[in-house]
PDB file of N, CA and C in Angstrom:
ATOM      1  N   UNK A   1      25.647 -47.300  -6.712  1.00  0.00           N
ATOM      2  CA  UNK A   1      24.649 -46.546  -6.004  1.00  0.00           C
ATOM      3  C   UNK A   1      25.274 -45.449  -5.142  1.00  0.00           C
ATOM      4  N   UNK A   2      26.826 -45.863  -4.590  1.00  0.00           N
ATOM      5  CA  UNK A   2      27.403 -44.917  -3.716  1.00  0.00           C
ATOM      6  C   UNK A   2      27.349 -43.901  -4.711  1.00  0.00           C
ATOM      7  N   UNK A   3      28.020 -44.273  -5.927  1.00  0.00           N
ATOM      8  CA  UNK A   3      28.549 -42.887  -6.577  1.00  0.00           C
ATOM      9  C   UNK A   3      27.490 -41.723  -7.166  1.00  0.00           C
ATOM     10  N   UNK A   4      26.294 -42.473  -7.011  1.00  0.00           N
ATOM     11  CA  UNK A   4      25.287 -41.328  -7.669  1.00  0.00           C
ATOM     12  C   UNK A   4      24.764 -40.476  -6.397  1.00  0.00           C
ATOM     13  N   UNK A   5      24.705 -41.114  -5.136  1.00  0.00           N
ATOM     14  CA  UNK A   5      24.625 -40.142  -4.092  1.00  0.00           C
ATOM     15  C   UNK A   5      25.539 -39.165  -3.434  1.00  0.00           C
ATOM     16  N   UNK A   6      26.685 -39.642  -3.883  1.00  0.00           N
ATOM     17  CA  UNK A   6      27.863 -38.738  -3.244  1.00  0.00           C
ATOM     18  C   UNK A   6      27.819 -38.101  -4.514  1.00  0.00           C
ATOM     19  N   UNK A   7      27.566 -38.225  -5.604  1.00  0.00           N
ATOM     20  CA  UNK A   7      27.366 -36.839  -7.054  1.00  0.00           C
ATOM     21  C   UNK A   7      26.166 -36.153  -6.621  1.00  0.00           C
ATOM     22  N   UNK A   8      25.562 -36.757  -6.242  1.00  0.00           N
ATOM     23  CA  UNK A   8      24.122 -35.709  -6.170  1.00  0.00           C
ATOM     24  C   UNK A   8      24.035 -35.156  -4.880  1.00  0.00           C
ATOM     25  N   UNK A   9      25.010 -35.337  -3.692  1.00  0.00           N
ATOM     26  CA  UNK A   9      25.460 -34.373  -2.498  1.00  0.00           C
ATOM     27  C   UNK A   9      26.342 -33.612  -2.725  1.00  0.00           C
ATOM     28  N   UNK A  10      27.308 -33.632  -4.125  1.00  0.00           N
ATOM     29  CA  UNK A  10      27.946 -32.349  -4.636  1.00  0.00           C
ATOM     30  C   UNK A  10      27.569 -31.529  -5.157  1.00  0.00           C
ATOM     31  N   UNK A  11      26.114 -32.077  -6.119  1.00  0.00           N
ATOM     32  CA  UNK A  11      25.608 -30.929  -6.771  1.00  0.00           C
ATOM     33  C   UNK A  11      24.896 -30.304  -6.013  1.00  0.00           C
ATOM     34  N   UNK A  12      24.059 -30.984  -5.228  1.00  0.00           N
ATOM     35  CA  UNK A  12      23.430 -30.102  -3.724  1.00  0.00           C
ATOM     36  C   UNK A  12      23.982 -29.115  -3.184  1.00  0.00           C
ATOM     37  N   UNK A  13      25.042 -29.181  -3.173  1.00  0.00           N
ATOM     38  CA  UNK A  13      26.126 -28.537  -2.300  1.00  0.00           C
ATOM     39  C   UNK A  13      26.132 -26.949  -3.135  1.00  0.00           C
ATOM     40  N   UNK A  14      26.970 -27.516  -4.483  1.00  0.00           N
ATOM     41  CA  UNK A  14      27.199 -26.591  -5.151  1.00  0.00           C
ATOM     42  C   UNK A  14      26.087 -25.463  -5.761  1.00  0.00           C
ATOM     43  N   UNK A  15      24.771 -26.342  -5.991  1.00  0.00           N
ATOM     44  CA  UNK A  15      23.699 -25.106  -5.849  1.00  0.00           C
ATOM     45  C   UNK A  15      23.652 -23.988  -4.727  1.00  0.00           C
ATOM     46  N   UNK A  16      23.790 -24.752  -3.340  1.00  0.00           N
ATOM     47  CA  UNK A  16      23.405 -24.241  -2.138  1.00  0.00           C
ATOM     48  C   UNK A  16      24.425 -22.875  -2.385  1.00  0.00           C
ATOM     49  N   UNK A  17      26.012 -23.248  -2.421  1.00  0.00           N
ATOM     50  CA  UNK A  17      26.751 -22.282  -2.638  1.00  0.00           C
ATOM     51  C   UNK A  17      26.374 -20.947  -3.610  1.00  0.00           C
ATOM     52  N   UNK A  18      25.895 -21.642  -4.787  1.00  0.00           N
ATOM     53  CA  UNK A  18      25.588 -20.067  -5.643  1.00  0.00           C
ATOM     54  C   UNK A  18      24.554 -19.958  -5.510  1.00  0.00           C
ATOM     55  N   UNK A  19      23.874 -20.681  -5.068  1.00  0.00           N
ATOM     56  CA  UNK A  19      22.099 -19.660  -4.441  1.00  0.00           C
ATOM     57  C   UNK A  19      22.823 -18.203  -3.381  1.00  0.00           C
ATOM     58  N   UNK A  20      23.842 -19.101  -2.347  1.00  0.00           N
ATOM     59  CA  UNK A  20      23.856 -18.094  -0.847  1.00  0.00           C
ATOM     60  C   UNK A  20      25.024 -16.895  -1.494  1.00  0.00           C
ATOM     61  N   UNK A  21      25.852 -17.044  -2.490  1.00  0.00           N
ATOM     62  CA  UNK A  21      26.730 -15.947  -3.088  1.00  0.00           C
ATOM     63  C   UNK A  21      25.647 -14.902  -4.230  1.00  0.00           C
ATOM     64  N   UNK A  22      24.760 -15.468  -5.116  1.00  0.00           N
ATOM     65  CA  UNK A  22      23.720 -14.806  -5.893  1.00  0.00           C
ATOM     66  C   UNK A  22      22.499 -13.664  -5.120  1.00  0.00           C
ATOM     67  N   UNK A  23      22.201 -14.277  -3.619  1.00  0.00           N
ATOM     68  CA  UNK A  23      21.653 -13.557  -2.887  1.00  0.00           C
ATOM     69  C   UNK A  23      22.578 -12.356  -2.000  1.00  0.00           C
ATOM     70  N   UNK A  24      23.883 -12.785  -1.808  1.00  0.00           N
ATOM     71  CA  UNK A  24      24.947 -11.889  -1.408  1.00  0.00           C
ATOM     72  C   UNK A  24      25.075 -10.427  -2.306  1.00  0.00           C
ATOM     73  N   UNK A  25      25.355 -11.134  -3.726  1.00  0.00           N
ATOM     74  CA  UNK A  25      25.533  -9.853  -4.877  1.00  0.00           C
ATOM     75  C   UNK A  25      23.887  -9.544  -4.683  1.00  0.00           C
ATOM     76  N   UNK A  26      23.159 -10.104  -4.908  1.00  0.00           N
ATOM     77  CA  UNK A  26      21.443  -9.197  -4.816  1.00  0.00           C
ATOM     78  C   UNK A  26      21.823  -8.391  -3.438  1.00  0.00           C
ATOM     79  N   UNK A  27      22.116  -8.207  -2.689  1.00  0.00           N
ATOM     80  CA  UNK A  27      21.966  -7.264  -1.233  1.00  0.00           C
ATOM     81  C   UNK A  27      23.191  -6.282  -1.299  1.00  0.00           C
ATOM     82  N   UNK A  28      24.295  -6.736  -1.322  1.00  0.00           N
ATOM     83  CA  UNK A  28      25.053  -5.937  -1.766  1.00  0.00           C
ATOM     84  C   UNK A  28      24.658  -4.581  -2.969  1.00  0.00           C
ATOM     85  N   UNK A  29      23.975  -5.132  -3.968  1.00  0.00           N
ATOM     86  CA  UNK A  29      23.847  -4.077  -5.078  1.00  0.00           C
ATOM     87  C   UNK A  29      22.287  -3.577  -4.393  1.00  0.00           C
ATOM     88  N   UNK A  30      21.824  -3.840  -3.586  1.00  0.00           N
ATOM     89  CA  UNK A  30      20.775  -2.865  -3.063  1.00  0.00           C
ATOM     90  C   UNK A  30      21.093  -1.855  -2.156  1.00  0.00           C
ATOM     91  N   UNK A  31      21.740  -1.964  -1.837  1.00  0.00           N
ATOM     92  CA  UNK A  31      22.719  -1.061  -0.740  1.00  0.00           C
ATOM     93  C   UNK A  31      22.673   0.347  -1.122  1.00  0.00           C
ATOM     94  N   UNK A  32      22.285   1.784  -0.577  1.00  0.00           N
ATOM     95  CA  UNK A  32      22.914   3.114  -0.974  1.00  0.00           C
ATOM     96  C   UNK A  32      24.339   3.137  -1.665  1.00  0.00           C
ATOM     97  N   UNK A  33      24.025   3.686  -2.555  1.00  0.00           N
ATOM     98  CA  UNK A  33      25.723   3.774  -3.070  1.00  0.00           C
ATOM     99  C   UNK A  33      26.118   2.816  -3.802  1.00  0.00           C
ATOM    100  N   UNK A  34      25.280   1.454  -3.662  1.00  0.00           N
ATOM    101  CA  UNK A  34      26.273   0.074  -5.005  1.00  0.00           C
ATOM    102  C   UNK A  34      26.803   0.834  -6.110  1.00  0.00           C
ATOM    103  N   UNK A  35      25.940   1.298  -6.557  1.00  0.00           N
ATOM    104  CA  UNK A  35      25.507   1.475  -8.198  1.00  0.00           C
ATOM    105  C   UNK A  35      25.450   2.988  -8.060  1.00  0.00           C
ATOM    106  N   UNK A  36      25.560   3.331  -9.961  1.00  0.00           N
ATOM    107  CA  UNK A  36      25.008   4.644  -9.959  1.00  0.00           C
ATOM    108  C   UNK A  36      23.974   4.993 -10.114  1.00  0.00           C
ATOM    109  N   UNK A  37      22.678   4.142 -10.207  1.00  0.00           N
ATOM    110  CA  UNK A  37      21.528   4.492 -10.243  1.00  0.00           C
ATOM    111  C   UNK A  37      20.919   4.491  -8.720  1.00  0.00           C
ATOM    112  N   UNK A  38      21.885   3.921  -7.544  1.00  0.00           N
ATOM    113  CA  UNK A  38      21.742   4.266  -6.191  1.00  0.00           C
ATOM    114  C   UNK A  38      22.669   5.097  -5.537  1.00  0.00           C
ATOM    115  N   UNK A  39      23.347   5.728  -6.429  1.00  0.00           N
ATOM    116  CA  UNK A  39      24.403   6.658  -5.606  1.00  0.00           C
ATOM    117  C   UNK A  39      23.885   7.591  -4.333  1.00  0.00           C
ATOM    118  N   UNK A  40      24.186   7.775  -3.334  1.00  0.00           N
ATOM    119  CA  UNK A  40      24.021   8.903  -2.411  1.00  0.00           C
ATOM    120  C   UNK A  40      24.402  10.149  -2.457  1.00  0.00           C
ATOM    121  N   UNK A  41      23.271  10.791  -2.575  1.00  0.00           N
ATOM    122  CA  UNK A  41      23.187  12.318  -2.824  1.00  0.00           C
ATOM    123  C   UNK A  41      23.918  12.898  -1.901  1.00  0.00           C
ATOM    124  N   UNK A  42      24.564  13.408  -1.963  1.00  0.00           N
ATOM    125  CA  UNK A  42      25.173  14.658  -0.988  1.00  0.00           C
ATOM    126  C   UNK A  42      25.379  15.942  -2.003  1.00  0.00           C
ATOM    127  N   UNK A  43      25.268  16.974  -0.965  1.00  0.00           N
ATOM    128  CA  UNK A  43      25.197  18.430  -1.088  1.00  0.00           C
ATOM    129  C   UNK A  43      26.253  18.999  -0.951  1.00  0.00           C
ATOM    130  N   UNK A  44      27.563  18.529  -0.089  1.00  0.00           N
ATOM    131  CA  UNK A  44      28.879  19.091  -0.050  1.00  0.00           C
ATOM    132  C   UNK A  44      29.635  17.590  -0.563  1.00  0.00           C
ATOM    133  N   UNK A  45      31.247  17.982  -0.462  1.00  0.00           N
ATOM    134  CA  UNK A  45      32.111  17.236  -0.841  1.00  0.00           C
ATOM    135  C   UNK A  45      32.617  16.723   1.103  1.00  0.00           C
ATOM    136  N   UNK A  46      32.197  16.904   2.051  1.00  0.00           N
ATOM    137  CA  UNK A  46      32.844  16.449   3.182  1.00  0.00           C
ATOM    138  C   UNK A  46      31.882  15.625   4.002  1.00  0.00           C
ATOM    139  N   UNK A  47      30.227  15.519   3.036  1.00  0.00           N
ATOM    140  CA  UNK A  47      29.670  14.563   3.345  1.00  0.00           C
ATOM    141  C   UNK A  47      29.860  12.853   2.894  1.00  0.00           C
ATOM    142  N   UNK A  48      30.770  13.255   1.871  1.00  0.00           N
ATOM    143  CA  UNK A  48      31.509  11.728   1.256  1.00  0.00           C
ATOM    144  C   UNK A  48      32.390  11.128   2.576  1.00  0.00           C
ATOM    145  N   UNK A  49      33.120  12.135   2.633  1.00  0.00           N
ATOM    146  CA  UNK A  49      34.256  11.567   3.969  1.00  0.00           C
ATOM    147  C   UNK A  49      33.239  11.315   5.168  1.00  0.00           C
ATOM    148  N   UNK A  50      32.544  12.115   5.695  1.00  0.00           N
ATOM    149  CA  UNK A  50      31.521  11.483   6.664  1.00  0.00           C
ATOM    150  C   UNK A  50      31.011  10.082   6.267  1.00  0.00           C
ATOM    151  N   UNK A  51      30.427  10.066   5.554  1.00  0.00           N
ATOM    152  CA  UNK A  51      29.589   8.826   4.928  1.00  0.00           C
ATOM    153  C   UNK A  51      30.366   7.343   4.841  1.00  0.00           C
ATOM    154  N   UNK A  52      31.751   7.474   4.257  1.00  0.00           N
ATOM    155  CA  UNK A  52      32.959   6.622   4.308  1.00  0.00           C
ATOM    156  C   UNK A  52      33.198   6.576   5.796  1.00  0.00           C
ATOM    157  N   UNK A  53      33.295   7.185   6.573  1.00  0.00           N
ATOM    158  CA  UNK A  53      33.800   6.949   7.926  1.00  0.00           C
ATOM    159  C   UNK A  53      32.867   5.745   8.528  1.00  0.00           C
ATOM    160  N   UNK A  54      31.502   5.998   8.266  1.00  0.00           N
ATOM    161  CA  UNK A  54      30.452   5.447   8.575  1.00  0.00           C
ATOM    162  C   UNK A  54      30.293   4.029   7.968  1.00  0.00           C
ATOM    163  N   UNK A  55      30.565   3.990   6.867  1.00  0.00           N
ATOM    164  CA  UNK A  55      30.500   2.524   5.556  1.00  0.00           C
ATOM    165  C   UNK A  55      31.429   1.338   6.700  1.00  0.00           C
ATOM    166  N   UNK A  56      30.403   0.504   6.516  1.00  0.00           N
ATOM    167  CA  UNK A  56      30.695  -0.753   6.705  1.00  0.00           C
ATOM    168  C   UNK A  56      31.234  -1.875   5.050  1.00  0.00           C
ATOM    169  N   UNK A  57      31.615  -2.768   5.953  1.00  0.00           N
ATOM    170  CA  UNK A  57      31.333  -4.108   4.745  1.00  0.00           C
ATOM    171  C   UNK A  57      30.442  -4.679   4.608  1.00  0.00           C
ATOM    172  N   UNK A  58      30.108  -4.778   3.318  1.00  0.00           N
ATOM    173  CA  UNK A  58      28.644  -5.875   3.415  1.00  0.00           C
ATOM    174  C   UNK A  58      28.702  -7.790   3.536  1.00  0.00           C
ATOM    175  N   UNK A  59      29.857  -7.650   3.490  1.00  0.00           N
ATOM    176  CA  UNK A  59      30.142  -9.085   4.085  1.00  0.00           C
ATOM    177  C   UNK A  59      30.560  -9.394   5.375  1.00  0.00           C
ATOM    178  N   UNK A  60      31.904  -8.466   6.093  1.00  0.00           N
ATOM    179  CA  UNK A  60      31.818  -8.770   7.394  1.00  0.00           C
ATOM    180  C   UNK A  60      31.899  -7.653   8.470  1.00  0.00           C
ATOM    181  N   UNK A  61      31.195  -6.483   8.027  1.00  0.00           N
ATOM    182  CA  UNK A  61      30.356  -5.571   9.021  1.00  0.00           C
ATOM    183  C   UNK A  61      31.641  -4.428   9.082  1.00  0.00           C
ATOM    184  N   UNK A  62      33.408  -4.952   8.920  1.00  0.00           N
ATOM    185  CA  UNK A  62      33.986  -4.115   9.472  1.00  0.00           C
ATOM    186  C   UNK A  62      34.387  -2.746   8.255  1.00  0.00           C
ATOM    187  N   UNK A  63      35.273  -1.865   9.357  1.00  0.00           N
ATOM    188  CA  UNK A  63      34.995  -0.561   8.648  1.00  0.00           C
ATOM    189  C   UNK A  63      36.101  -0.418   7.116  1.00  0.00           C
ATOM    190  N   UNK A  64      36.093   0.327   6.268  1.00  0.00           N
ATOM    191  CA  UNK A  64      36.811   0.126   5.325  1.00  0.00           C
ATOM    192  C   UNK A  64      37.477   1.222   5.140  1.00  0.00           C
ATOM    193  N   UNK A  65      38.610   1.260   4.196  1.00  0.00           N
ATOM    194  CA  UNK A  65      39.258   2.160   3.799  1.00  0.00           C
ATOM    195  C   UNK A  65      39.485   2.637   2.611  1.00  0.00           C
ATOM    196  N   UNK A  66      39.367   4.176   2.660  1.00  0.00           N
ATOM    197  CA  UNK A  66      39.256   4.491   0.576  1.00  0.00           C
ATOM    198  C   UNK A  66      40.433   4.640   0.331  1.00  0.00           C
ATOM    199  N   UNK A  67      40.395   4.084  -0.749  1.00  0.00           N
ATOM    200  CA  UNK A  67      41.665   3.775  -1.892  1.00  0.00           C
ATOM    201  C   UNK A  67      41.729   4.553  -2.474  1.00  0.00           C
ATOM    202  N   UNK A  68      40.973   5.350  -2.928  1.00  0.00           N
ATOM    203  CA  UNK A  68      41.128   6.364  -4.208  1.00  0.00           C
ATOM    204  C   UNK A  68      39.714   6.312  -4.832  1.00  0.00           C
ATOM    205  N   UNK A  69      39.145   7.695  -5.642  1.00  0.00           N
ATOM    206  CA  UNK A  69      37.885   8.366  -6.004  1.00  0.00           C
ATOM    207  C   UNK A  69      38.094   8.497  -7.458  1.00  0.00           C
ATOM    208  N   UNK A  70      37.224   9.271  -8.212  1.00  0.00           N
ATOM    209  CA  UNK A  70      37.130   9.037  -9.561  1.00  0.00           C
ATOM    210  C   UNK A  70      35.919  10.116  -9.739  1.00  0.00           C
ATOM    211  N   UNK A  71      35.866  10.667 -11.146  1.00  0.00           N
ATOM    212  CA  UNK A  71      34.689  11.422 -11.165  1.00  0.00           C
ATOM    213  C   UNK A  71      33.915  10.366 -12.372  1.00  0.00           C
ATOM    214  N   UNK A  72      32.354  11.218 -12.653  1.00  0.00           N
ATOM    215  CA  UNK A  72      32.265  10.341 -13.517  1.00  0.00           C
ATOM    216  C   UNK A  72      30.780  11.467 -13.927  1.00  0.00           C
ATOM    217  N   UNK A  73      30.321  11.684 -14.936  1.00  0.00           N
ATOM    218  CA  UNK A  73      29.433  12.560 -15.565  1.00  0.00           C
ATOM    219  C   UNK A  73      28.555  11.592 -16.482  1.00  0.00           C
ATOM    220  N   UNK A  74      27.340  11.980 -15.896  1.00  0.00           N
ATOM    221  CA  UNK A  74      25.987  10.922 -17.014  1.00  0.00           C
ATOM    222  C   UNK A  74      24.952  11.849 -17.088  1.00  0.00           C
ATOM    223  N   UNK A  75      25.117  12.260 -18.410  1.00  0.00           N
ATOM    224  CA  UNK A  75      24.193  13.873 -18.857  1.00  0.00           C
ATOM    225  C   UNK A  75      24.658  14.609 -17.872  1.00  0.00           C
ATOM    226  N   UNK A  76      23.660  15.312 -17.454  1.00  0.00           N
ATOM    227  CA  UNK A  76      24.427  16.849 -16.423  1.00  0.00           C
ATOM    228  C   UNK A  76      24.348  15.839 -14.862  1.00  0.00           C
ATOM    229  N   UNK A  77      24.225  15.018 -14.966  1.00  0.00           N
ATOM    230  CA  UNK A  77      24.722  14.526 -13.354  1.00  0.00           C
ATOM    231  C   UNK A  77      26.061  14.731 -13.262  1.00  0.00           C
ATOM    232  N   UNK A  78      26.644  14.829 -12.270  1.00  0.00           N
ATOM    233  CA  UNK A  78      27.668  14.232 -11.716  1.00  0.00           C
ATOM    234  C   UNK A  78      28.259  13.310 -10.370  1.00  0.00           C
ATOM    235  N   UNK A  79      29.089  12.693 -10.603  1.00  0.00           N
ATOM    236  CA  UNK A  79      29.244  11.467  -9.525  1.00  0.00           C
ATOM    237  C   UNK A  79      30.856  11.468  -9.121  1.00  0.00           C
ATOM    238  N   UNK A  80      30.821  11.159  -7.680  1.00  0.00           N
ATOM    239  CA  UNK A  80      32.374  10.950  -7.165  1.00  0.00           C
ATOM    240  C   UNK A  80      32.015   8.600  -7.273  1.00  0.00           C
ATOM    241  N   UNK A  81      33.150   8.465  -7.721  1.00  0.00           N
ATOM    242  CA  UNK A  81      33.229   7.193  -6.847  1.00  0.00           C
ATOM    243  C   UNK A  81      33.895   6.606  -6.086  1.00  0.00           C
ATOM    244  N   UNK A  82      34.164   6.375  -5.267  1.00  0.00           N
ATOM    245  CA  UNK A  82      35.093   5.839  -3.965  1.00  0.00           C
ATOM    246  C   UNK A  82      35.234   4.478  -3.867  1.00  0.00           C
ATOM    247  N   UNK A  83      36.777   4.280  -4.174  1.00  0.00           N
ATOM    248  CA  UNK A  83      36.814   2.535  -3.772  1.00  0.00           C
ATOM    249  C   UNK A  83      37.449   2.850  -2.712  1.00  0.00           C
ATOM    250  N   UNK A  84      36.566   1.421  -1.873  1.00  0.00           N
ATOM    251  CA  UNK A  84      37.274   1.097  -0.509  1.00  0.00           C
ATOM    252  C   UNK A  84      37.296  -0.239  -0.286  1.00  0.00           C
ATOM    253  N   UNK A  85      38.449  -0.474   0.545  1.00  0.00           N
ATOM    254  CA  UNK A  85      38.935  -1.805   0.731  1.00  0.00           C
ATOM    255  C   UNK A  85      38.473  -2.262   2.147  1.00  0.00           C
ATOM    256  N   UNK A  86      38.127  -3.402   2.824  1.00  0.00           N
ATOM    257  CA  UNK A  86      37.761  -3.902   4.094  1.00  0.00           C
ATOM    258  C   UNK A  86      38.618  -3.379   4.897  1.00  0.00           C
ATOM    259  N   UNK A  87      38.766  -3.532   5.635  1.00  0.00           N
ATOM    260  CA  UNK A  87      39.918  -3.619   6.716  1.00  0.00           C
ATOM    261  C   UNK A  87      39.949  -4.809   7.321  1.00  0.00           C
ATOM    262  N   UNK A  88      38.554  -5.615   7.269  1.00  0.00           N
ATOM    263  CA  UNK A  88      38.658  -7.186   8.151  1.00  0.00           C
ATOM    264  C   UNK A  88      39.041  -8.264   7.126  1.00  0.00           C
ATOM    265  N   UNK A  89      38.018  -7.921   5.903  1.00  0.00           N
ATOM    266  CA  UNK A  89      38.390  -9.322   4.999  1.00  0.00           C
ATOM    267  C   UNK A  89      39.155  -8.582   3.937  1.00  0.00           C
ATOM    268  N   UNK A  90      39.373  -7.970   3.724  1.00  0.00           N
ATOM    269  CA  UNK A  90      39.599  -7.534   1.779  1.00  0.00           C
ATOM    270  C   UNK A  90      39.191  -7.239   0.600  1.00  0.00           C
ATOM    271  N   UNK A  91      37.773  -7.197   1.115  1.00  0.00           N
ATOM    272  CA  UNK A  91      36.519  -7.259   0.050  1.00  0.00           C
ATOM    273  C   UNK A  91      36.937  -6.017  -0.472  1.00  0.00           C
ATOM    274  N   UNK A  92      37.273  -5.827  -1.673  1.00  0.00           N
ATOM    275  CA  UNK A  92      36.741  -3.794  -2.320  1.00  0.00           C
ATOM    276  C   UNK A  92      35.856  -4.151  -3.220  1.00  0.00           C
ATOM    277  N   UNK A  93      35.334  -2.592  -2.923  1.00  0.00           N
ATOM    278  CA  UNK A  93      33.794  -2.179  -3.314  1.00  0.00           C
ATOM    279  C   UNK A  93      34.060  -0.949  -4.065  1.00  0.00           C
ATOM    280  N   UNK A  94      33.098  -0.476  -5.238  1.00  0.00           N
ATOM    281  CA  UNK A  94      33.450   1.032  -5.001  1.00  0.00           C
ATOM    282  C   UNK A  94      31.376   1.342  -4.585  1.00  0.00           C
ATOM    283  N   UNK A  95      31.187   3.003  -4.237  1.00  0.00           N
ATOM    284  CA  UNK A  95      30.517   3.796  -3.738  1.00  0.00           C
ATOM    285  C   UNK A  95      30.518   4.951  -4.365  1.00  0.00           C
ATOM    286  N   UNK A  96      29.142   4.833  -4.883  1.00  0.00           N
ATOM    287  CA  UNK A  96      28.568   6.034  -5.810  1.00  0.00           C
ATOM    288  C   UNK A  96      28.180   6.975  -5.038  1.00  0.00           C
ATOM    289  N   UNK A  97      28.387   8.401  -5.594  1.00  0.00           N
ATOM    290  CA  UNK A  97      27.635   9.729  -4.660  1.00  0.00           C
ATOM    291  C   UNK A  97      27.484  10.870  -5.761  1.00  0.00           C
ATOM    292  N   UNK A  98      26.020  10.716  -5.607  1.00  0.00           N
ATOM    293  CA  UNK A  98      25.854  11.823  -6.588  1.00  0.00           C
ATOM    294  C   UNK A  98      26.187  13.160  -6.112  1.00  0.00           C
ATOM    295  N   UNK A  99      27.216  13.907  -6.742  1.00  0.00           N
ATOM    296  CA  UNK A  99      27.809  15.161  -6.149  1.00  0.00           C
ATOM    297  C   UNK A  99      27.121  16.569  -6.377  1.00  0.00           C
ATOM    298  N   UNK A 100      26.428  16.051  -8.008  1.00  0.00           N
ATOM    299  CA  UNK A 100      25.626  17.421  -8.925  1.00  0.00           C
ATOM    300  C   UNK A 100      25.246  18.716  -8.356  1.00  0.00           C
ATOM    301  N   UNK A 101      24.020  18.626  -7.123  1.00  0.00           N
ATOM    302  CA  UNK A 101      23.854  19.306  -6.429  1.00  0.00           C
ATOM    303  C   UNK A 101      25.294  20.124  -5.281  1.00  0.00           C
ATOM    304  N   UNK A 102      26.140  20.015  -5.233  1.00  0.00           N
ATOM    305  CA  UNK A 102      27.809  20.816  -4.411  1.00  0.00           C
ATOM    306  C   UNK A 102      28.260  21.581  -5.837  1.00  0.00           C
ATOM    307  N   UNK A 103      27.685  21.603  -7.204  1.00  0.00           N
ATOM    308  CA  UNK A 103      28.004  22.128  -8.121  1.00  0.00           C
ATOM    309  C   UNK A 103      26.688  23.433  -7.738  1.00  0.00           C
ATOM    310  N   UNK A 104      25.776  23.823  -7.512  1.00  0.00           N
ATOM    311  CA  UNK A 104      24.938  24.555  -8.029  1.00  0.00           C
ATOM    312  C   UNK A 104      24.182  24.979  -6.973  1.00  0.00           C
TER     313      UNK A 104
END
């Protein structure tokens, strides 16, 4: 009888865990910028560096640092992407910005 309750307080457990990490990635990818279908528009190239100055972590609030950018073209869009690394935990992310409009 012990052993089916201490199994069924692990599996408890272990749901609880990927429920609270599944809702983590859901908020995270809602975020401005997750994705490229949420990238942040900017109009110049020195509103990226503003915007990065500003970026938090979405896990533990602190500020991050870019690693390095990337371009990236989908039909006539265009996109910078920016990975950045935590500075508190280590988490990297990258950050979409639609650039298209600093072209035209």
């Amino acid at each position: 009888m012990m052993s089916i309750l201490f199994t069924l307080a692990i599996v408890v457990a272990l749901v609880a865990v990927a429920a609270r990490r599944w809702q983590e990635r859901r908020a995270r990818r809602q975020r401005p910028g997750a994705t490229i279908e949420r990238a942040v528009v900017v109009g110049r190239f020195d509103e990226i560096d503003v915007t990065l100055e500003r970026y938090r972590c979405p896990r533990c609030g602190e500020p991050v640092q870019r690693m390095g950018e990337f371009s990236r073209n989908v039909g006539a869009r265009r996109f910078r992407v920016a990975r950045v690394l935590c500075r508190g935990c280590g988490h990297e992310e990258r950050v979409h910005f639609d650039v298209t409009a600093a072209f035209h």
